[in-house]
PDB file of N, CA and C in Angstrom:
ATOM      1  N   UNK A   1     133.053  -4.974-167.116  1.00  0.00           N
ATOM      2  CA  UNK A   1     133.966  -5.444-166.085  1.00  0.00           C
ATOM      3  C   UNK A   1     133.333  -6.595-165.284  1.00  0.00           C
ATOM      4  N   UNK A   2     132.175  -7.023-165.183  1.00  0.00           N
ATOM      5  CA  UNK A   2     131.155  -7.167-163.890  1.00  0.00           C
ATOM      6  C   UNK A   2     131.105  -8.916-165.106  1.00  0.00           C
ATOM      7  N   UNK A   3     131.518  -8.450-166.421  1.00  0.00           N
ATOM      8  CA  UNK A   3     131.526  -9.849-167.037  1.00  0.00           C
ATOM      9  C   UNK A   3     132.445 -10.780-166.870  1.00  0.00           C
ATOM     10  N   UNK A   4     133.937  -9.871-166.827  1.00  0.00           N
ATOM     11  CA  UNK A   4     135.102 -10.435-167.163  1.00  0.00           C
ATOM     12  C   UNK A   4     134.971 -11.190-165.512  1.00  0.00           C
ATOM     13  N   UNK A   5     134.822 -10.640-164.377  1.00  0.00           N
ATOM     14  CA  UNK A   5     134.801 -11.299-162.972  1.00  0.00           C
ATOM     15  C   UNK A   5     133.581 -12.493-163.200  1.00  0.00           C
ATOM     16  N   UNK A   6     132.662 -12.189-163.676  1.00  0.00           N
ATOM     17  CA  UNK A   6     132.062 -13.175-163.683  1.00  0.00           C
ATOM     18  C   UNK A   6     132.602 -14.589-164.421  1.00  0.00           C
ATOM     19  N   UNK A   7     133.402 -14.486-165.397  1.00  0.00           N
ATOM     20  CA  UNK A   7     134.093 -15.528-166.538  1.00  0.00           C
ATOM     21  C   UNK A   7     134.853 -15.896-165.710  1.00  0.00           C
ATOM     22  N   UNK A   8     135.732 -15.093-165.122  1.00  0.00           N
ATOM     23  CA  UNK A   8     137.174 -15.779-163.771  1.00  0.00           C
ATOM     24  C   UNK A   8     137.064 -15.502-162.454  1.00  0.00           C
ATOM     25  N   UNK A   9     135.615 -15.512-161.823  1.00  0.00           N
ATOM     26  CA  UNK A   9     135.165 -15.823-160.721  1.00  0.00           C
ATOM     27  C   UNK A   9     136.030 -17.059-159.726  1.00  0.00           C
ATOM     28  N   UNK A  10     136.428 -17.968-160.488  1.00  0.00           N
ATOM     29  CA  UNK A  10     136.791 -19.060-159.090  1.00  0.00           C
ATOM     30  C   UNK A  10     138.507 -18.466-159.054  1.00  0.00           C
ATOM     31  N   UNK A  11     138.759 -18.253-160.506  1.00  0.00           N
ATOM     32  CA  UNK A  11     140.102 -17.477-160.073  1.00  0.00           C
ATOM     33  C   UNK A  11     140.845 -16.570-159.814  1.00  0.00           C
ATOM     34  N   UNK A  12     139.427 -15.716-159.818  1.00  0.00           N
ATOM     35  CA  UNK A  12     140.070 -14.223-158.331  1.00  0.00           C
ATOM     36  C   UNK A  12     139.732 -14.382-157.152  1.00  0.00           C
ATOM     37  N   UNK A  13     138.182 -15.616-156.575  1.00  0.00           N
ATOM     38  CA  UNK A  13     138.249 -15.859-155.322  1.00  0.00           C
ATOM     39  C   UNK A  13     139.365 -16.396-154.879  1.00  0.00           C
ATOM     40  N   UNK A  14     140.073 -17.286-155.852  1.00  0.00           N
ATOM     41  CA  UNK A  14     141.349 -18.283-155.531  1.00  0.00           C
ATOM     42  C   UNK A  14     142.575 -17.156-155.358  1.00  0.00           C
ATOM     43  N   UNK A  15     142.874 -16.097-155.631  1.00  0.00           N
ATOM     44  CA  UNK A  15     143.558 -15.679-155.872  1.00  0.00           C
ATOM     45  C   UNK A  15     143.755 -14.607-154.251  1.00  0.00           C
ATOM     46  N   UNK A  16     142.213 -14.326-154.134  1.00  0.00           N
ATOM     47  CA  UNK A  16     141.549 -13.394-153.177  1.00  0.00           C
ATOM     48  C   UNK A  16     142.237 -13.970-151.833  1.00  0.00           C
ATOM     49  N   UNK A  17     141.805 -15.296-151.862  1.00  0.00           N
ATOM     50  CA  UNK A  17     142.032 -16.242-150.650  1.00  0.00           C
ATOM     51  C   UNK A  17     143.659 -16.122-150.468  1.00  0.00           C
ATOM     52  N   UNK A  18     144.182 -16.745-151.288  1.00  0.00           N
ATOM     53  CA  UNK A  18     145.805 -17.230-151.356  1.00  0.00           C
ATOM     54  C   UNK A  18     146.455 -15.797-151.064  1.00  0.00           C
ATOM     55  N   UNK A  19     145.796 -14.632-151.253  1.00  0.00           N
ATOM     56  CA  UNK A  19     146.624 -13.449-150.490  1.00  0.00           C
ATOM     57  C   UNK A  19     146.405 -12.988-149.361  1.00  0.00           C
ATOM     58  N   UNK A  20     144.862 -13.549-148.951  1.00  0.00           N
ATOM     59  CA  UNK A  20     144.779 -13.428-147.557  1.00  0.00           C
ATOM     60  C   UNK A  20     145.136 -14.045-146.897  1.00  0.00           C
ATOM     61  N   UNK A  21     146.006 -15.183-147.171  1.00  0.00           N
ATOM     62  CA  UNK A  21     146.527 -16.417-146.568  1.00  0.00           C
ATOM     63  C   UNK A  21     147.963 -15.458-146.313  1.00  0.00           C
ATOM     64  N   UNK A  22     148.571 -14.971-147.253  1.00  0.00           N
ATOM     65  CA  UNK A  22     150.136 -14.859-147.247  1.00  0.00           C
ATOM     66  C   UNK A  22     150.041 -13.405-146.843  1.00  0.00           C
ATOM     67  N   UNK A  23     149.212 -12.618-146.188  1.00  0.00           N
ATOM     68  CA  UNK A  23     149.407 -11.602-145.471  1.00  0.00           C
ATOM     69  C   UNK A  23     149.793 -12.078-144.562  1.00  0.00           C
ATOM     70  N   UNK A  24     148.401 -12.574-144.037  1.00  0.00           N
ATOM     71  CA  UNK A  24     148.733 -12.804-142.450  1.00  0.00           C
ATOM     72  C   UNK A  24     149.925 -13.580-142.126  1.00  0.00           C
ATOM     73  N   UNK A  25     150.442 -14.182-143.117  1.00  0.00           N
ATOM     74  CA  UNK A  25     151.768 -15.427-142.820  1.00  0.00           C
ATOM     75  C   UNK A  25     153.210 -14.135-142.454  1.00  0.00           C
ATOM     76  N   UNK A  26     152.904 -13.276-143.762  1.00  0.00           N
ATOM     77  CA  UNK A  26     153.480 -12.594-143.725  1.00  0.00           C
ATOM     78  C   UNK A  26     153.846 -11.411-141.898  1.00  0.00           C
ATOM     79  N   UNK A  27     152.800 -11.242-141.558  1.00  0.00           N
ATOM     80  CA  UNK A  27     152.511 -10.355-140.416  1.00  0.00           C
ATOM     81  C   UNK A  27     153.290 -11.643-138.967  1.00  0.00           C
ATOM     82  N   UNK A  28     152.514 -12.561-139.346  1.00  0.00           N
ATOM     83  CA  UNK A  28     153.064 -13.555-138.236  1.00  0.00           C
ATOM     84  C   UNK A  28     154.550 -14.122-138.479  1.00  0.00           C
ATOM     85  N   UNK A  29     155.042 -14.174-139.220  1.00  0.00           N
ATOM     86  CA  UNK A  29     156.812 -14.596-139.456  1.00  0.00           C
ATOM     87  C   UNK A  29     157.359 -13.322-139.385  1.00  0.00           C
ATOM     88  N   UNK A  30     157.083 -12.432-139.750  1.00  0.00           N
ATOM     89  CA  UNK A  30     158.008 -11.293-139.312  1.00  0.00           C
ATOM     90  C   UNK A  30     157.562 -10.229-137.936  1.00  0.00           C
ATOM     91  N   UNK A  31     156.428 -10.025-137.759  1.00  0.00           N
ATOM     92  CA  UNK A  31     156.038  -9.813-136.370  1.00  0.00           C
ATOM     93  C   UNK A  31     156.332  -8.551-136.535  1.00  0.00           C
ATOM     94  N   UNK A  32     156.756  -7.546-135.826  1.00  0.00           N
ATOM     95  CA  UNK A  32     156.684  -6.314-136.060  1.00  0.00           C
ATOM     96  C   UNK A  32     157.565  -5.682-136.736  1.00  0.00           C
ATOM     97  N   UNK A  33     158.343  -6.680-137.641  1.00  0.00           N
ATOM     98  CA  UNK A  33     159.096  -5.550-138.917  1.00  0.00           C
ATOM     99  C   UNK A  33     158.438  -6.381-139.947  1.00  0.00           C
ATOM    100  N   UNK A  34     156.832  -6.185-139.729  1.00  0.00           N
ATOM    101  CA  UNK A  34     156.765  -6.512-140.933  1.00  0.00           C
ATOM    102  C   UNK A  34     156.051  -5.139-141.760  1.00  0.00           C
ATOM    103  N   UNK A  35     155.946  -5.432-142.891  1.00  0.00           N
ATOM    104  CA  UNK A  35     155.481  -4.392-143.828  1.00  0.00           C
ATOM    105  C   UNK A  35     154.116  -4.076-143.816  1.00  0.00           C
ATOM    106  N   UNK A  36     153.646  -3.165-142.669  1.00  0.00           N
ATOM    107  CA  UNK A  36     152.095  -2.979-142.234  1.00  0.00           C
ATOM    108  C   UNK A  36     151.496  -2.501-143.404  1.00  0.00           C
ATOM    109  N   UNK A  37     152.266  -1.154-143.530  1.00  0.00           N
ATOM    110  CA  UNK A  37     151.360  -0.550-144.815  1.00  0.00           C
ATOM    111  C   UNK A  37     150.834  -1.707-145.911  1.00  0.00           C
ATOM    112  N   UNK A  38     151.914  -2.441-146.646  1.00  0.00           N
ATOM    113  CA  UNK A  38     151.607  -3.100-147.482  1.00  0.00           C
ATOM    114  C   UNK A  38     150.930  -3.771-147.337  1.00  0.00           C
ATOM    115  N   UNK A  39     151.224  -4.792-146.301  1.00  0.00           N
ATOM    116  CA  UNK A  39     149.924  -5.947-146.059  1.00  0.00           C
ATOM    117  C   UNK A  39     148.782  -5.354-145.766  1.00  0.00           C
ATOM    118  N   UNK A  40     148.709  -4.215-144.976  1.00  0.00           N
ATOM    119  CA  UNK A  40     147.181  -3.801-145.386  1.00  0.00           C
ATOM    120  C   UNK A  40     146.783  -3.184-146.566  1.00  0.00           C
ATOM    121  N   UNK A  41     147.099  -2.737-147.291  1.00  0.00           N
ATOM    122  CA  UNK A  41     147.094  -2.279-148.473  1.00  0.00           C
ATOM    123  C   UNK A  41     146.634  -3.488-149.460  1.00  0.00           C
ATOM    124  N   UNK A  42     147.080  -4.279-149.448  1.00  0.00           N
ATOM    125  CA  UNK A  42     147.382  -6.359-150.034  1.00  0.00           C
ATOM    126  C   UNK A  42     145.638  -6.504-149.338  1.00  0.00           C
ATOM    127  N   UNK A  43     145.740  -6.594-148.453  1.00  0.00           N
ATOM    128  CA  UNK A  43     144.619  -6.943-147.561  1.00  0.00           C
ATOM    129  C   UNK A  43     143.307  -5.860-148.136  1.00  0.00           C
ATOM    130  N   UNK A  44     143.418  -5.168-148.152  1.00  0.00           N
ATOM    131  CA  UNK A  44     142.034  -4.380-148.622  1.00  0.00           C
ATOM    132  C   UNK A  44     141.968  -4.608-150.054  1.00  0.00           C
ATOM    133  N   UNK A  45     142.971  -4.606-151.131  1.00  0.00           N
ATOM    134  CA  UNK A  45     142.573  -5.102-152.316  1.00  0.00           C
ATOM    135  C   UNK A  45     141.978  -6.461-152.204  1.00  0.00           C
ATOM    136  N   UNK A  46     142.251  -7.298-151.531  1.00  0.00           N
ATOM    137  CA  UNK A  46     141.822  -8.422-151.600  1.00  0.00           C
ATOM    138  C   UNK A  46     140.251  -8.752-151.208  1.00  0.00           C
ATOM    139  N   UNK A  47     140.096  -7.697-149.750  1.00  0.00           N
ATOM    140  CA  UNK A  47     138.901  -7.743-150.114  1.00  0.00           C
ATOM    141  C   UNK A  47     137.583  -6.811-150.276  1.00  0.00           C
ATOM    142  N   UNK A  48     138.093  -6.265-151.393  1.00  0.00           N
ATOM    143  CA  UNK A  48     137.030  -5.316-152.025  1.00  0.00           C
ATOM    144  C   UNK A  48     136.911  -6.465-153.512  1.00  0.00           C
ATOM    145  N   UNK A  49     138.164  -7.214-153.799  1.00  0.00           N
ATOM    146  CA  UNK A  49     137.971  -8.143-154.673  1.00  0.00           C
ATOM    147  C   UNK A  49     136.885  -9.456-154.301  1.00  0.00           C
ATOM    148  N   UNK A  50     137.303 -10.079-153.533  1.00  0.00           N
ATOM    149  CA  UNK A  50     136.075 -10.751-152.816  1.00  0.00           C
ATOM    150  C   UNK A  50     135.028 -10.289-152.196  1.00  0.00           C
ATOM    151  N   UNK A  51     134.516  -9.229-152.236  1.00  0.00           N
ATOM    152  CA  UNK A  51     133.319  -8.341-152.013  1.00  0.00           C
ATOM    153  C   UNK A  51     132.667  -8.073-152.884  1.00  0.00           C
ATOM    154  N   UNK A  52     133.399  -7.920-154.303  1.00  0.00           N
ATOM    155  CA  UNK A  52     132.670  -8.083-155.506  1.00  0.00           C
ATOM    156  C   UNK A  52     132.448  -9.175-156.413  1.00  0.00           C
ATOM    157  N   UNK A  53     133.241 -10.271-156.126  1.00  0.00           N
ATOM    158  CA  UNK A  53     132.768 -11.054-156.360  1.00  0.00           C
ATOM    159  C   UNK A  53     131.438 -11.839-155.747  1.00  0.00           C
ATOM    160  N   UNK A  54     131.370 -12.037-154.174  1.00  0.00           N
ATOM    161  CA  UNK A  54     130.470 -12.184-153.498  1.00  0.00           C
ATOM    162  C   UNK A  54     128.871 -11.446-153.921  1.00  0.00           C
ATOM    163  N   UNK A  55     129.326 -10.600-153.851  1.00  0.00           N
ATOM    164  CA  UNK A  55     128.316  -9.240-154.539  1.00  0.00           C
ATOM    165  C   UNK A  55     127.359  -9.701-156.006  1.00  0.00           C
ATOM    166  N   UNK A  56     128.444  -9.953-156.562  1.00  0.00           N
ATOM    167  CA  UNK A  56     127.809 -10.472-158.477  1.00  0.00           C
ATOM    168  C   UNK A  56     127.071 -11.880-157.973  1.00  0.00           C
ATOM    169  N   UNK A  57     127.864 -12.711-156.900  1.00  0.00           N
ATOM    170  CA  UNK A  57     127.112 -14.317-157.271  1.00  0.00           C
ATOM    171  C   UNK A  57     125.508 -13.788-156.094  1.00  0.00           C
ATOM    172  N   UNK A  58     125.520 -12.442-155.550  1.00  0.00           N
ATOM    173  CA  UNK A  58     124.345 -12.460-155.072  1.00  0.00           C
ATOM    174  C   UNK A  58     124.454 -13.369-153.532  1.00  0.00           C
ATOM    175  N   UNK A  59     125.829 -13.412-152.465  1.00  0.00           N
ATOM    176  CA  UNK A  59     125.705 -14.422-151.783  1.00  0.00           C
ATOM    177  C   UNK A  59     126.403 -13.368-150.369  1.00  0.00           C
ATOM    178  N   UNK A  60     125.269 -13.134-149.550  1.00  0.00           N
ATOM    179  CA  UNK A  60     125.532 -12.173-148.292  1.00  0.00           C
ATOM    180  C   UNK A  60     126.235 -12.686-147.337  1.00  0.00           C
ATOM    181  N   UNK A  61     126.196 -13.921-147.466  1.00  0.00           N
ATOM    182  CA  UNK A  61     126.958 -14.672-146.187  1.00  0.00           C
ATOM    183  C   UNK A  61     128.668 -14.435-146.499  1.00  0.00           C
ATOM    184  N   UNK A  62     129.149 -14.230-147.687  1.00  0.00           N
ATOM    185  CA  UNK A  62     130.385 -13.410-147.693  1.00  0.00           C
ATOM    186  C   UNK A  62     130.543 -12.040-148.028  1.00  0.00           C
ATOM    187  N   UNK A  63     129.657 -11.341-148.594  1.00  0.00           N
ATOM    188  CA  UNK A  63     129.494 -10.021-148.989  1.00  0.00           C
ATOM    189  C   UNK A  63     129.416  -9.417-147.754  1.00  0.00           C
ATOM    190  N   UNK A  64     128.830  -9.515-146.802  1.00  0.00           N
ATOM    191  CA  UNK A  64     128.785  -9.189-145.027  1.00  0.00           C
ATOM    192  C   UNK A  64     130.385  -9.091-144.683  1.00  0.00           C
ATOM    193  N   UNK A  65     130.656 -10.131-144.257  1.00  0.00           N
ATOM    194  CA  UNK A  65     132.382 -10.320-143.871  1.00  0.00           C
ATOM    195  C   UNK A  65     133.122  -9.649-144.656  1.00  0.00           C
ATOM    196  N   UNK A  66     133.404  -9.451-146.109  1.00  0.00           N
ATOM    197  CA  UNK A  66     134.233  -9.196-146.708  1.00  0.00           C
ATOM    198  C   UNK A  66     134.030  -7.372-146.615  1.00  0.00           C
ATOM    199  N   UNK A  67     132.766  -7.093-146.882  1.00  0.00           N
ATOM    200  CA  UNK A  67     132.968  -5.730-146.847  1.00  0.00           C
ATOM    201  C   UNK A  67     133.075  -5.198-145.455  1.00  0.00           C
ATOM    202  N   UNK A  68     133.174  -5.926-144.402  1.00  0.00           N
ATOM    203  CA  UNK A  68     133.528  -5.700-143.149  1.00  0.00           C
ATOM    204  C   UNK A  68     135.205  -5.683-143.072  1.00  0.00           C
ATOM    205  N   UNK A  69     135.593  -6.462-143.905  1.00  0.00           N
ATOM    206  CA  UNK A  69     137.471  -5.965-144.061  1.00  0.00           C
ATOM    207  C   UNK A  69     137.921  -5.255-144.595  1.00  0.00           C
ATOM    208  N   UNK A  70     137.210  -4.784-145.841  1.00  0.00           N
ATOM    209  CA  UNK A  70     137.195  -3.362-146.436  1.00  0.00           C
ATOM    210  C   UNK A  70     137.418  -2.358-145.864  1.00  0.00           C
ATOM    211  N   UNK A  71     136.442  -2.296-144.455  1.00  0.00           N
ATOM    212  CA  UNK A  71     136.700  -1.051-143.283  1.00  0.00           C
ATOM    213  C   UNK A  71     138.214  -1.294-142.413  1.00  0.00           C
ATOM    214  N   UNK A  72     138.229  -2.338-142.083  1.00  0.00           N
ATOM    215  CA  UNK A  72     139.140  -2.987-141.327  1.00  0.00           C
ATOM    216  C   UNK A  72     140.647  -2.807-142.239  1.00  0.00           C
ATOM    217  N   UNK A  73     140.592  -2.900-143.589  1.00  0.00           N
ATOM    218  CA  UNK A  73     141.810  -2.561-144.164  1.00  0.00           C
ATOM    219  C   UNK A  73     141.848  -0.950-144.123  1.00  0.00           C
ATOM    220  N   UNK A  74     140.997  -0.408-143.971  1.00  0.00           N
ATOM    221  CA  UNK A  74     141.125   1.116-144.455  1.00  0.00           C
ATOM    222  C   UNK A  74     141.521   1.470-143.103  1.00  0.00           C
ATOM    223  N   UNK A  75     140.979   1.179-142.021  1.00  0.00           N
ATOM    224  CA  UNK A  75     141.650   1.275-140.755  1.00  0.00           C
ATOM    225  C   UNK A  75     143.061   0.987-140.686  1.00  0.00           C
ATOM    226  N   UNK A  76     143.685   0.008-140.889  1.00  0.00           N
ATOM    227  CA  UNK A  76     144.797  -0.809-141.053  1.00  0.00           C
ATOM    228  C   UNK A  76     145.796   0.383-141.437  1.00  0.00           C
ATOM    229  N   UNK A  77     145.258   0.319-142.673  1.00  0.00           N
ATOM    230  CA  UNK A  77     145.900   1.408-143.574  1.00  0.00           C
ATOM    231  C   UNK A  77     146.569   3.084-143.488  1.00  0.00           C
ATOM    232  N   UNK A  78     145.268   3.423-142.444  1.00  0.00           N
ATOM    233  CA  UNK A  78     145.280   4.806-141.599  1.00  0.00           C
ATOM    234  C   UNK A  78     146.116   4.500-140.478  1.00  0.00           C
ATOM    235  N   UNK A  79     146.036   3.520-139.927  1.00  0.00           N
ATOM    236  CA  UNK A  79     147.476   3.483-138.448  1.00  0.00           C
ATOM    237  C   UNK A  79     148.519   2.998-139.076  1.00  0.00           C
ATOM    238  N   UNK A  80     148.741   2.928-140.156  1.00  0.00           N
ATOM    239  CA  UNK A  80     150.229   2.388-140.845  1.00  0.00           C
ATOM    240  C   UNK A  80     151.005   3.138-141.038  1.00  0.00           C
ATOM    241  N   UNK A  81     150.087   4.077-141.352  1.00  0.00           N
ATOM    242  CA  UNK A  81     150.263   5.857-142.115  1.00  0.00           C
ATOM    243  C   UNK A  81     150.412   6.787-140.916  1.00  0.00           C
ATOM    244  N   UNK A  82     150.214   5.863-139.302  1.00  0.00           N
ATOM    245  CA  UNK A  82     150.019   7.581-138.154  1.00  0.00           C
ATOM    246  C   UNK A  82     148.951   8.201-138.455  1.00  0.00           C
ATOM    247  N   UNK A  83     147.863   8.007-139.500  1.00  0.00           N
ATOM    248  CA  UNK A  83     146.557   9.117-139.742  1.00  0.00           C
ATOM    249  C   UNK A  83     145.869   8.624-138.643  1.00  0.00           C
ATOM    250  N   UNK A  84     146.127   7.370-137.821  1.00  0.00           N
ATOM    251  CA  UNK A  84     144.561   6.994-137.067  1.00  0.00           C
ATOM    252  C   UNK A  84     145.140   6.206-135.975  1.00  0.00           C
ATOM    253  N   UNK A  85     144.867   6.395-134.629  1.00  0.00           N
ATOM    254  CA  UNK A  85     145.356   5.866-133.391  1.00  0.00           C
ATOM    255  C   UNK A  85     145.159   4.512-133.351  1.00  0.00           C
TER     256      UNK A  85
END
């Protein structure tokens, strides 16, 4: 697996990015009907995807941040759900 990311590295960061772009677009044009669960849900795949990519090229200056949204989506995720205040 750790190969195939490595072969299409610029185009799951590209991919990583362009959905973290259209969450938040998403959250800000619709404002509070927007689809929390999902966008956080969107949002934590995205970056556990850019966490591993970061991860393979060996580069902490995004592996730091990204697995810091990892928590931040799982949070997200738990007040979307009512599990977490």
């Amino acid at each position: 697996m750790n190969a195939f990311v490595l072969r299409h590295l610029k185009t799951l960061k590209m991919l990583g990015v362009l959905l973290r772009i259209g969450c938040f677009s998403v959250v800000s044009w619709c404002g509070p009907a927007s689809p929390f669960l999902i966008v956080w849900c969107l949002n934590t795949v995205d970056a556990i995807r850019l966490t591993w990519c970061s991860r393979l090229k060996r580069d902490t200056a995004y592996t730091l941040p990204n697995g810091f949204w990892i928590l931040v989506g799982l949070a997200g995720v738990l007040r979307a759900q009512h599990w977490l205040l």
